[in-house]
C-alpha atoms as a PDB file:
ATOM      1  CA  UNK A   1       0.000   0.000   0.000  1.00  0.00           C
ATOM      2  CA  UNK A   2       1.533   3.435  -0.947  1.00  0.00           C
ATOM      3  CA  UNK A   3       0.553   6.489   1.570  1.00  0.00           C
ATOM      4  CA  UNK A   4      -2.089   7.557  -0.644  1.00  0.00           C
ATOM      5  CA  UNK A   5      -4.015   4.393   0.300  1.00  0.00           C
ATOM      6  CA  UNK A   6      -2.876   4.652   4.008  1.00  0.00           C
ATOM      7  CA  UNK A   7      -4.335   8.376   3.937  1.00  0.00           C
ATOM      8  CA  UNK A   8      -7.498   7.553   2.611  1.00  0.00           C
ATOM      9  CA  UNK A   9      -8.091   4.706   4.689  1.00  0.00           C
ATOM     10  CA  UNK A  10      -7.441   6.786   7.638  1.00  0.00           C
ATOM     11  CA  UNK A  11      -9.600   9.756   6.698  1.00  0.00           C
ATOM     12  CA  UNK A  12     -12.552   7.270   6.395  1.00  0.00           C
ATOM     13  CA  UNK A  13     -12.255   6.005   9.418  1.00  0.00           C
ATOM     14  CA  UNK A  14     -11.897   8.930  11.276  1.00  0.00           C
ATOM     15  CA  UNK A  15     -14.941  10.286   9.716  1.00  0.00           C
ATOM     16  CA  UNK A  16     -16.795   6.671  10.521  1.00  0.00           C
ATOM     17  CA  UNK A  17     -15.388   7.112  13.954  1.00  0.00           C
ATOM     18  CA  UNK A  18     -16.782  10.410  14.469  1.00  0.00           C
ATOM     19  CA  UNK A  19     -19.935   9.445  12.983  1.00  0.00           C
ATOM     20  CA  UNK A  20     -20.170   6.664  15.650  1.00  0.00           C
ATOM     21  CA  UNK A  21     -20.129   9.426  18.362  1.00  0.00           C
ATOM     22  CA  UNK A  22     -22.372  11.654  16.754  1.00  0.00           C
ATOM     23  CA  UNK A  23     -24.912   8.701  17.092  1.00  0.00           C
ATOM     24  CA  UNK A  24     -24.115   7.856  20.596  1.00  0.00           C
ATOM     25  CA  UNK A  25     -24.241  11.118  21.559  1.00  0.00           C
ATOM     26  CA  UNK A  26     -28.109  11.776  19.875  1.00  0.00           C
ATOM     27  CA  UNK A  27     -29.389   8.465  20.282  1.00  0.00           C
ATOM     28  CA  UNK A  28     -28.305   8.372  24.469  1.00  0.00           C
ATOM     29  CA  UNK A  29     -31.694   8.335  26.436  1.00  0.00           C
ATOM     30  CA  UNK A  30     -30.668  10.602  28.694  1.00  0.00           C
ATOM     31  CA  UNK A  31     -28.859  12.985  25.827  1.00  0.00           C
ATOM     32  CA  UNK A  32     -32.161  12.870  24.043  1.00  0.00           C
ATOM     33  CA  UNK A  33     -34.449  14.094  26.665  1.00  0.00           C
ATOM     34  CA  UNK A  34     -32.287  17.002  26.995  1.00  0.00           C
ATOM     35  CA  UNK A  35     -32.164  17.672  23.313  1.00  0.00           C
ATOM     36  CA  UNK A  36     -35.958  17.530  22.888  1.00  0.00           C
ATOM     37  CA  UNK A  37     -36.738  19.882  25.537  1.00  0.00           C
ATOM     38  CA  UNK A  38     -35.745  22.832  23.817  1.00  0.00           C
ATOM     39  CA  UNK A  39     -38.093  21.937  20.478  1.00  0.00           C
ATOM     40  CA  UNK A  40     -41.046  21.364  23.388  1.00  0.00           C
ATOM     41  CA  UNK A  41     -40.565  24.571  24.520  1.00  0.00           C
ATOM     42  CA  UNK A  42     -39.965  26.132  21.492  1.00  0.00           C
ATOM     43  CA  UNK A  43     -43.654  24.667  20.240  1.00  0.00           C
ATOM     44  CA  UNK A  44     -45.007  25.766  23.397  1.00  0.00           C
ATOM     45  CA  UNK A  45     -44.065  29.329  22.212  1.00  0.00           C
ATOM     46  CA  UNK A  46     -46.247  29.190  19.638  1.00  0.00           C
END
């Protein structure tokens, strides 16, 4: 493998990898009661 291959192999899995957290971080029961507060509220506005 030359370090072109290396490189894009690594890119992809960073971007998997912080894909991963993004997910973990949304999906999280507790992360996700937090989250939807704010759209509750803001519907409340209206």
């Amino acid at each position: 493998m030359d370090w072109a291959s290396i490189l894009y192999l690594g890119t992809s899995f960073g971007l998997f990898v912080i894909f991963a957290l993004i997910l973990l971080r949304t999906w999280r029961p507790g992360n996700r009661d937090k989250m939807e507060k704010a759209k509750f509220r803001m519907l409340d506005e209206d």
